[in-house]
PDB file of N, CA and C in Angstrom:
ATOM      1  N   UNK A   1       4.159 -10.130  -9.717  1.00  0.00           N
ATOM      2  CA  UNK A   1       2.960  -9.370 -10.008  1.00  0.00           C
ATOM      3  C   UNK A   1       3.187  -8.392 -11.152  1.00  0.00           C
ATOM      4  N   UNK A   2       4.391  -7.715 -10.790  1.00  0.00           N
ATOM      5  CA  UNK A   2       4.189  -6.514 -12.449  1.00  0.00           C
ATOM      6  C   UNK A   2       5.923  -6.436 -12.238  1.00  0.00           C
ATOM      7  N   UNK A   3       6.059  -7.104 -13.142  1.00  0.00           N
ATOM      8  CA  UNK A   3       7.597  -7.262 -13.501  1.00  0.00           C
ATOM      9  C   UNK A   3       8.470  -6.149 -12.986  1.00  0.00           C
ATOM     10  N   UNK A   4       8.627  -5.170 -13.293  1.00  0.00           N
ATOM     11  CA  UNK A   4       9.371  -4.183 -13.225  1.00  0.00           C
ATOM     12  C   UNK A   4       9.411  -3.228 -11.856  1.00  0.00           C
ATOM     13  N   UNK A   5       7.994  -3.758 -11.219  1.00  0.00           N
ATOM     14  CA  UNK A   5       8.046  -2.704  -9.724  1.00  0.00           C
ATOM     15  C   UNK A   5       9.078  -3.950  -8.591  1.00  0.00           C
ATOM     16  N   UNK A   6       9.257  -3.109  -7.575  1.00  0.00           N
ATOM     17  CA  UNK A   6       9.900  -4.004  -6.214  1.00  0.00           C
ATOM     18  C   UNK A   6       8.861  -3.792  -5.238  1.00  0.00           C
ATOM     19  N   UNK A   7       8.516  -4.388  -4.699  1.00  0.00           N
ATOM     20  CA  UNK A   7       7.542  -4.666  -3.700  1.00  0.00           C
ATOM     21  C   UNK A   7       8.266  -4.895  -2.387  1.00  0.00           C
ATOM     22  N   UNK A   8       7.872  -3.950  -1.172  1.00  0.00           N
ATOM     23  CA  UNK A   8       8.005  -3.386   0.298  1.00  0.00           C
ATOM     24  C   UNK A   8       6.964  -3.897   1.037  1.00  0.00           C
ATOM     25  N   UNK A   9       7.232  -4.263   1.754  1.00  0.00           N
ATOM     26  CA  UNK A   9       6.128  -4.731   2.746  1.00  0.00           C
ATOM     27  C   UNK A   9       6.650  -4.664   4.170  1.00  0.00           C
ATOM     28  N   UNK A  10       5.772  -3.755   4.961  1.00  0.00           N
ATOM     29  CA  UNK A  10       6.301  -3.722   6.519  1.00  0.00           C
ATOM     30  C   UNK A  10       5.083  -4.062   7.902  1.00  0.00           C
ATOM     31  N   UNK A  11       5.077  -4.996   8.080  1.00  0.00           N
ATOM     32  CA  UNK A  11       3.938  -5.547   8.752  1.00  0.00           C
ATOM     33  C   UNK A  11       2.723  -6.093   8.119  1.00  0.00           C
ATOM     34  N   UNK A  12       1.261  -5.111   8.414  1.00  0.00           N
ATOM     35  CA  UNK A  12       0.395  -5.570   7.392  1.00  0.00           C
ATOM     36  C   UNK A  12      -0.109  -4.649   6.243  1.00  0.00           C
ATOM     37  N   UNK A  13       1.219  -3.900   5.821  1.00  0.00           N
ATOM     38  CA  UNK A  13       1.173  -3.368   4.287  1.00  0.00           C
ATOM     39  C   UNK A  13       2.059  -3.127   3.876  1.00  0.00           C
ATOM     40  N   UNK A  14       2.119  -3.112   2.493  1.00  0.00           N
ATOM     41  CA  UNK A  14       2.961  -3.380   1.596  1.00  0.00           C
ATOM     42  C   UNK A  14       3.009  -2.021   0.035  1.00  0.00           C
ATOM     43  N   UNK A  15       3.711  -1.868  -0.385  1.00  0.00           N
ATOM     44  CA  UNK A  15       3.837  -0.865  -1.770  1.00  0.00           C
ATOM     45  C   UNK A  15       4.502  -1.421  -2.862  1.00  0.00           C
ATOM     46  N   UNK A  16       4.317  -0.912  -4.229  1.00  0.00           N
ATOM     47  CA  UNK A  16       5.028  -1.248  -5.354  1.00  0.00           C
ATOM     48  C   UNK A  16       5.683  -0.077  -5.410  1.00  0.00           C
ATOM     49  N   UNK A  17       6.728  -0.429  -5.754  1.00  0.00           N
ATOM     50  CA  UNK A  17       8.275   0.876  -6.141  1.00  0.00           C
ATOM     51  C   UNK A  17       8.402   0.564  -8.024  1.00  0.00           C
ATOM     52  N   UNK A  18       8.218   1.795  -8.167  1.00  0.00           N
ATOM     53  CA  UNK A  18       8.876   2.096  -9.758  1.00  0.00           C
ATOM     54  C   UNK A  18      10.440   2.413 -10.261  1.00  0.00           C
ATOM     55  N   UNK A  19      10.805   1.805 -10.243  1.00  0.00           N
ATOM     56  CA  UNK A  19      12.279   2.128 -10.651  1.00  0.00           C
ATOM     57  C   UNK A  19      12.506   3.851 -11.001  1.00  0.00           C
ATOM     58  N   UNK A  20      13.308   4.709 -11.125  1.00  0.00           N
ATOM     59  CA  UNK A  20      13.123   5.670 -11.779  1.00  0.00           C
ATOM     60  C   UNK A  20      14.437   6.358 -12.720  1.00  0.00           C
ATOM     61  N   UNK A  21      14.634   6.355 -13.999  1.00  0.00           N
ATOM     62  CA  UNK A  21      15.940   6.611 -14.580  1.00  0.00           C
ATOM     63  C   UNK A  21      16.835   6.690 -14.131  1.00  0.00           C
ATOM     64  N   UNK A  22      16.567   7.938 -13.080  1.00  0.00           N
ATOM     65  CA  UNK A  22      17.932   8.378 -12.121  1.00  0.00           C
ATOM     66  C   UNK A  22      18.210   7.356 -11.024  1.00  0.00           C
ATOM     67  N   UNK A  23      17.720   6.219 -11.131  1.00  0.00           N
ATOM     68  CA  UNK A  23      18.069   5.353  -9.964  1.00  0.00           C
ATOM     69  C   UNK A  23      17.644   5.456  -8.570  1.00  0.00           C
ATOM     70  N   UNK A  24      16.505   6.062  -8.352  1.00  0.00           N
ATOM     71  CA  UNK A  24      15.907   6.309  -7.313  1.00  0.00           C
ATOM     72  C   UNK A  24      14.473   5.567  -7.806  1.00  0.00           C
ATOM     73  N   UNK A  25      13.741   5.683  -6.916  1.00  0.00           N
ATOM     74  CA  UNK A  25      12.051   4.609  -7.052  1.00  0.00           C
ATOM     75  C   UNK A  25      11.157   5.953  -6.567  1.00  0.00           C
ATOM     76  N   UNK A  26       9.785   5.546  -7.129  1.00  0.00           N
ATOM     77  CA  UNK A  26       8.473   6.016  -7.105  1.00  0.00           C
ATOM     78  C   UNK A  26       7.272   5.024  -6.540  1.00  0.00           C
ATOM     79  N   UNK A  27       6.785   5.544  -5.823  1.00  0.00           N
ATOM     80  CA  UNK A  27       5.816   5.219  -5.186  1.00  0.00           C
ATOM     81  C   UNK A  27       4.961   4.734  -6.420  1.00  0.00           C
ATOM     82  N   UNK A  28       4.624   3.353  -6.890  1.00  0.00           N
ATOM     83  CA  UNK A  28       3.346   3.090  -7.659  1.00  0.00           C
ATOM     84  C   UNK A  28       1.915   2.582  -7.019  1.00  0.00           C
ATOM     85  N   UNK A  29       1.132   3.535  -7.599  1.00  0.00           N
ATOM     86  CA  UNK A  29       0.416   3.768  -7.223  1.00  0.00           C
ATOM     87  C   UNK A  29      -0.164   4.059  -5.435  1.00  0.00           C
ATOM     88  N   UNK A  30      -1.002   3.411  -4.608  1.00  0.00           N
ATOM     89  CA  UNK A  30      -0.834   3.506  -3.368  1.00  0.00           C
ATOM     90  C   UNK A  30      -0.362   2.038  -2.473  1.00  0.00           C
ATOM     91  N   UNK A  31      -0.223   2.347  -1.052  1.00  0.00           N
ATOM     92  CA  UNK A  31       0.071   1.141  -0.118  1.00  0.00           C
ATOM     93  C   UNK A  31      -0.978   0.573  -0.534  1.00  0.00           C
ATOM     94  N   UNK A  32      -0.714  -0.825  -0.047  1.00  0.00           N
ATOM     95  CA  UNK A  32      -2.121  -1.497   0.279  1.00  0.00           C
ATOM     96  C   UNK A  32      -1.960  -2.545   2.065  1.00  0.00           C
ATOM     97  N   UNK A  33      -3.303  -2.756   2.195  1.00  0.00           N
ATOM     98  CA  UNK A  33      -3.388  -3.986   3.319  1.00  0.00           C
ATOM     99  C   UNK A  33      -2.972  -5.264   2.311  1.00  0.00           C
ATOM    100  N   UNK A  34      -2.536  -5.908   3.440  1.00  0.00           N
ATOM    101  CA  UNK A  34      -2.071  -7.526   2.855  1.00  0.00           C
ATOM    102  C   UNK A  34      -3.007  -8.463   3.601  1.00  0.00           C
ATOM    103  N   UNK A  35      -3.369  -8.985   2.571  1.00  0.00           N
ATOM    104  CA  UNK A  35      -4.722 -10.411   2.876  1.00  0.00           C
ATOM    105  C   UNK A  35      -4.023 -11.649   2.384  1.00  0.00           C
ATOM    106  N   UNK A  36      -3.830 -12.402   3.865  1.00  0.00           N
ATOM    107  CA  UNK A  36      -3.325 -13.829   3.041  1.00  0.00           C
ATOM    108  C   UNK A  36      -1.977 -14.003   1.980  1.00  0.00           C
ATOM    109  N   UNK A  37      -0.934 -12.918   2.293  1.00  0.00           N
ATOM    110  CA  UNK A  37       0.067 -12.605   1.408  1.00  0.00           C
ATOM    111  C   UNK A  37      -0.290 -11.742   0.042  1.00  0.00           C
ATOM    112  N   UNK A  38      -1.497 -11.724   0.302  1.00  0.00           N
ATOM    113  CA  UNK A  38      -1.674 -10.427  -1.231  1.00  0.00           C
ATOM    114  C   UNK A  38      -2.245  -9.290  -1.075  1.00  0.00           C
ATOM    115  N   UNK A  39      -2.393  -8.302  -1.928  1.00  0.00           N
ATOM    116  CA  UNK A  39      -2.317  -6.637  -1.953  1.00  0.00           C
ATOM    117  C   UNK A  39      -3.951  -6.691  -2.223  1.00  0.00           C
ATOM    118  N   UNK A  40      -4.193  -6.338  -1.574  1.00  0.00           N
ATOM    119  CA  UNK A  40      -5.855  -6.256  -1.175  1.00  0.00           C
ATOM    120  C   UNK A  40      -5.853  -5.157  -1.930  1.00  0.00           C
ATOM    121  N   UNK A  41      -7.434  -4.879  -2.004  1.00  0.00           N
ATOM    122  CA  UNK A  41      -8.095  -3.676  -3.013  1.00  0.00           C
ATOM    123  C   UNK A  41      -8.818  -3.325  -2.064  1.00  0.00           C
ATOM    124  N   UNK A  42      -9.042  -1.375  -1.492  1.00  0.00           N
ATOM    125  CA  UNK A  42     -10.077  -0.818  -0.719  1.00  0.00           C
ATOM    126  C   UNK A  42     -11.545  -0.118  -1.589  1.00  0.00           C
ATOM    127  N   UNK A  43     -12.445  -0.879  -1.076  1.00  0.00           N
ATOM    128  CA  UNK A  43     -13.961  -0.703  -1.516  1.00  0.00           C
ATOM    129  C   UNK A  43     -14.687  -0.092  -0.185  1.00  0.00           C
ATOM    130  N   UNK A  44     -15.859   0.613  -1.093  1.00  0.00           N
ATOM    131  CA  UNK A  44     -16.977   1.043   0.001  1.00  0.00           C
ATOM    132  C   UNK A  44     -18.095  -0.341  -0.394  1.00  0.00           C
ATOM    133  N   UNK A  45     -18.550  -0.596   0.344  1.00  0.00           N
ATOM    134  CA  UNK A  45     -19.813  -1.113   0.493  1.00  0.00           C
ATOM    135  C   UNK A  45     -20.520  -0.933   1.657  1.00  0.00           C
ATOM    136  N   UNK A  46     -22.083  -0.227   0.941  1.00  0.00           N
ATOM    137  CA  UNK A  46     -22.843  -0.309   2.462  1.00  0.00           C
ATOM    138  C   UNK A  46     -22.482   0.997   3.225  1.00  0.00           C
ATOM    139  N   UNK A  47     -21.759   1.697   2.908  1.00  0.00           N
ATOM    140  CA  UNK A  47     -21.493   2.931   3.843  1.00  0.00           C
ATOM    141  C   UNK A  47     -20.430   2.758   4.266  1.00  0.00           C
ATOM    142  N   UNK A  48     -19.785   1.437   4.232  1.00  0.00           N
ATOM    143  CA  UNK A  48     -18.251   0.957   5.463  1.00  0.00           C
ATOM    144  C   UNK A  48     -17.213   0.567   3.745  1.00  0.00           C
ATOM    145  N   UNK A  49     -15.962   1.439   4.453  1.00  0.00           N
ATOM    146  CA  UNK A  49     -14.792   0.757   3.736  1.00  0.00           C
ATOM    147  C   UNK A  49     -14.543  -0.610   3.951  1.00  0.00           C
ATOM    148  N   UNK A  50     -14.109  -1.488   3.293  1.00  0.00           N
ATOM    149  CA  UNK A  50     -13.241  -2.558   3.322  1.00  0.00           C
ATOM    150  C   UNK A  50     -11.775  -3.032   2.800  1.00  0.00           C
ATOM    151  N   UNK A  51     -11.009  -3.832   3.117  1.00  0.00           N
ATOM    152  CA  UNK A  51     -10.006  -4.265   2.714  1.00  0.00           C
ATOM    153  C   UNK A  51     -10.339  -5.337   1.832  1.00  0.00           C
ATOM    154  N   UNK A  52     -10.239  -5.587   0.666  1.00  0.00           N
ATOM    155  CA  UNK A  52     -10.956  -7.013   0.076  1.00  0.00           C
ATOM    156  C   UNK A  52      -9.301  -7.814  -1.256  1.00  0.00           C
ATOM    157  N   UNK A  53      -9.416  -9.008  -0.818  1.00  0.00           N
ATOM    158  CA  UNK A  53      -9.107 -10.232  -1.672  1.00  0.00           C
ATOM    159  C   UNK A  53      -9.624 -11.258  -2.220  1.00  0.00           C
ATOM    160  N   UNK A  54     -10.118 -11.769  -2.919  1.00  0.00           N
ATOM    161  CA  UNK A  54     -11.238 -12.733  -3.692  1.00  0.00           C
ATOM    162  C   UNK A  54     -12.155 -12.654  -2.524  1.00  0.00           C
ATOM    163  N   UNK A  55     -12.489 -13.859  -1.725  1.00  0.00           N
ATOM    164  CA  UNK A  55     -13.680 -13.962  -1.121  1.00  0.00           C
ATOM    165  C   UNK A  55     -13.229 -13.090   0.569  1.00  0.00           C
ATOM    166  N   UNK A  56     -12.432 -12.674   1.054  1.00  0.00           N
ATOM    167  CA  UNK A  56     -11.780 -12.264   2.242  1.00  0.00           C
ATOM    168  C   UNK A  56     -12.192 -11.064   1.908  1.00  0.00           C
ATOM    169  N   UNK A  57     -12.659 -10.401   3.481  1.00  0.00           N
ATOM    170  CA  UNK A  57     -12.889  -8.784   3.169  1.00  0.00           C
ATOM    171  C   UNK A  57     -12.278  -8.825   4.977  1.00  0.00           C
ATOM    172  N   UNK A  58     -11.498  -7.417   5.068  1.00  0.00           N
ATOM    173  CA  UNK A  58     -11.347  -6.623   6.854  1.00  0.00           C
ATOM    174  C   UNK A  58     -11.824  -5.636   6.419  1.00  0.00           C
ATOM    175  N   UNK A  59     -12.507  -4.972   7.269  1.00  0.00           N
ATOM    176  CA  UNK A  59     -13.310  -4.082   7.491  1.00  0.00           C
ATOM    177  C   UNK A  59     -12.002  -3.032   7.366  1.00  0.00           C
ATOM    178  N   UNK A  60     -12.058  -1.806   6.831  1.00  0.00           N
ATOM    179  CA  UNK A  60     -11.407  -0.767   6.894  1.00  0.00           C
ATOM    180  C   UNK A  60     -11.356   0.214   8.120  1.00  0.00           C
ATOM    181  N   UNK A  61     -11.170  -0.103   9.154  1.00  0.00           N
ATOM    182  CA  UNK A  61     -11.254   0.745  10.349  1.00  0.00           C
ATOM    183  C   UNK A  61     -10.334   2.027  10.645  1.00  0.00           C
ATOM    184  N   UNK A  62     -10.905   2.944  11.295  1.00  0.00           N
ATOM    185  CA  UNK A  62     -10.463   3.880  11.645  1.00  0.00           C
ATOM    186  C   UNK A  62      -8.445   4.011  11.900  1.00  0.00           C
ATOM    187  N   UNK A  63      -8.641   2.766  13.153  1.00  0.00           N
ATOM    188  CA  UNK A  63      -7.121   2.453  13.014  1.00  0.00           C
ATOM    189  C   UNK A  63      -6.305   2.148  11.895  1.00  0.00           C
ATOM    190  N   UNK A  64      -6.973   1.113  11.395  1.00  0.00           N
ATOM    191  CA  UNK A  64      -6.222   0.825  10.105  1.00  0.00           C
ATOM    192  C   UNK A  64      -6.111   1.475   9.338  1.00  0.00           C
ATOM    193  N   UNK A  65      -6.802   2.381   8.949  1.00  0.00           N
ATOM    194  CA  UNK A  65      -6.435   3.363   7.825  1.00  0.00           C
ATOM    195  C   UNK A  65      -5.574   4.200   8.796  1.00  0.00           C
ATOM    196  N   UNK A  66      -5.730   4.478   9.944  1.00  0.00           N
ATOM    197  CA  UNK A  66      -4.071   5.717  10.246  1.00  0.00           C
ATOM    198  C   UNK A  66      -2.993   4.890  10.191  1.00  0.00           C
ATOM    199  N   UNK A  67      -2.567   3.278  10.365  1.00  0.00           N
ATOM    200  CA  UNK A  67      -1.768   2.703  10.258  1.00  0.00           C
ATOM    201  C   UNK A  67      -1.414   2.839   8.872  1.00  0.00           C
ATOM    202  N   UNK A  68      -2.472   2.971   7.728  1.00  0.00           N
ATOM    203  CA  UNK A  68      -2.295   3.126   6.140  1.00  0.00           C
ATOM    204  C   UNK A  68      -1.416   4.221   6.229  1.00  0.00           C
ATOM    205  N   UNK A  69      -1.734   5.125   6.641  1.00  0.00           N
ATOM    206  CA  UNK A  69      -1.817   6.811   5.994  1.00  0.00           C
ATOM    207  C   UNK A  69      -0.511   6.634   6.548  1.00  0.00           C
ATOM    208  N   UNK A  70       0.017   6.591   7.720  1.00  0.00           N
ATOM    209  CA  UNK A  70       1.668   6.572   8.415  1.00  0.00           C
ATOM    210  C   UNK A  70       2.561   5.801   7.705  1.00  0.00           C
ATOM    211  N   UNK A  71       2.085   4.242   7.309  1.00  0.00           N
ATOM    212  CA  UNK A  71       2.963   3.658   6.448  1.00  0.00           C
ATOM    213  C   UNK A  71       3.115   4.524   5.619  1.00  0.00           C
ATOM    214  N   UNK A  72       2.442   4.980   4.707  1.00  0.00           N
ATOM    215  CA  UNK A  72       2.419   5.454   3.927  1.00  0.00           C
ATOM    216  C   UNK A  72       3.166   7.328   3.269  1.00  0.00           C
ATOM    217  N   UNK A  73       2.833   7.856   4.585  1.00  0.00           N
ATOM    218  CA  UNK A  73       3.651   8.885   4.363  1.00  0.00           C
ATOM    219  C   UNK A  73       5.585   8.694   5.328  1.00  0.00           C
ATOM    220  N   UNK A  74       5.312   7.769   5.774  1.00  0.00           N
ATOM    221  CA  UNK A  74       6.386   7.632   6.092  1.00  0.00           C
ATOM    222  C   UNK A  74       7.359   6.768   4.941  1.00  0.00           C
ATOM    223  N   UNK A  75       6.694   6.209   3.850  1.00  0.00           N
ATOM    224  CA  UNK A  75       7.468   5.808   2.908  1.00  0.00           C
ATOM    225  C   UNK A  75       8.090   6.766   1.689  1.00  0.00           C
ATOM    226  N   UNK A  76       6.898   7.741   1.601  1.00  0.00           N
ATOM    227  CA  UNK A  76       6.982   8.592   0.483  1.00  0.00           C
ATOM    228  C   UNK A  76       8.384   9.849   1.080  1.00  0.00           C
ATOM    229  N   UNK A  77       8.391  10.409   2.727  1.00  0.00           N
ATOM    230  CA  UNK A  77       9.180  10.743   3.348  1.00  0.00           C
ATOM    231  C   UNK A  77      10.814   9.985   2.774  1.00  0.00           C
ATOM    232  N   UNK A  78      10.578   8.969   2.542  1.00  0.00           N
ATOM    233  CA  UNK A  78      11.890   7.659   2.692  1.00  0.00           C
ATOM    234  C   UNK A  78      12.321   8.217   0.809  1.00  0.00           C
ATOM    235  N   UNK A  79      11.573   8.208   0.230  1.00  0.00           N
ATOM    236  CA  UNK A  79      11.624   8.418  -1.328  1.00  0.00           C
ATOM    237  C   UNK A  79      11.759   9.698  -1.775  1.00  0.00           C
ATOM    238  N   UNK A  80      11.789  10.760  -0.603  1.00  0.00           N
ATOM    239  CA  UNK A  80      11.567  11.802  -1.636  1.00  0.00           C
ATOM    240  C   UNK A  80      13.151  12.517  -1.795  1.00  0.00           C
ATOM    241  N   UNK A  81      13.695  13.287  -2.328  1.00  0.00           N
ATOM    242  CA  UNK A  81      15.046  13.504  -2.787  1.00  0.00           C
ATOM    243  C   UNK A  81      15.271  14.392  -1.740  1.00  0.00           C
ATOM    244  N   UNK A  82      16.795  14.286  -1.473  1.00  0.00           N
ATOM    245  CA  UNK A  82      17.322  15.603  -0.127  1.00  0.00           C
ATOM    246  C   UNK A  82      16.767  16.545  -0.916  1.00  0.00           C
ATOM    247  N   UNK A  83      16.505  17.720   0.219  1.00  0.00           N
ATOM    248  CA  UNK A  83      16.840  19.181  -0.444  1.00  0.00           C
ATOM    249  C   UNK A  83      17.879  19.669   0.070  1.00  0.00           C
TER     250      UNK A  83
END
């Protein structure tokens, strides 16, 4: 997908990692849901979030987005430098 990131995936989401000079990685851009093996894009339509891949949409639910937000800060937790 984009040459230079490494791609994480732990259940049903996944992140791109940026390499970073010092040899440590950056979070690019955000997690995503995985549709069918690929990095879905989140849209509103209609008032309701979705998870969407070409013609495939999951509904963005309450759960799923705290499953987002935990992957998610639990990765950035994983990346960020001792103090």
């Amino acid at each position: 997908m984009i040459e230079s990131a490494v791609g994480i995936r732990r259940g049903a989401f996944a992140a791109l990692l940026d390499p970073v000079s010092d040899g440590t990685f950056r979070l690019l851009g955000q997690a995503f849901y995985v549709i069918d093996g690929n990095l879905s894009v989140r849209v509103r339509r209609d008032g309701r979030e979705w998870f969407v891949w070409k013609s495939r949409q999951i509904e963005a639910t309450p759960s799923l987005l705290d499953e987002l937000a935990q992957f998610s800060s639990e990765l950035s937790a994983q990346l960020s430098p001792l103090a």
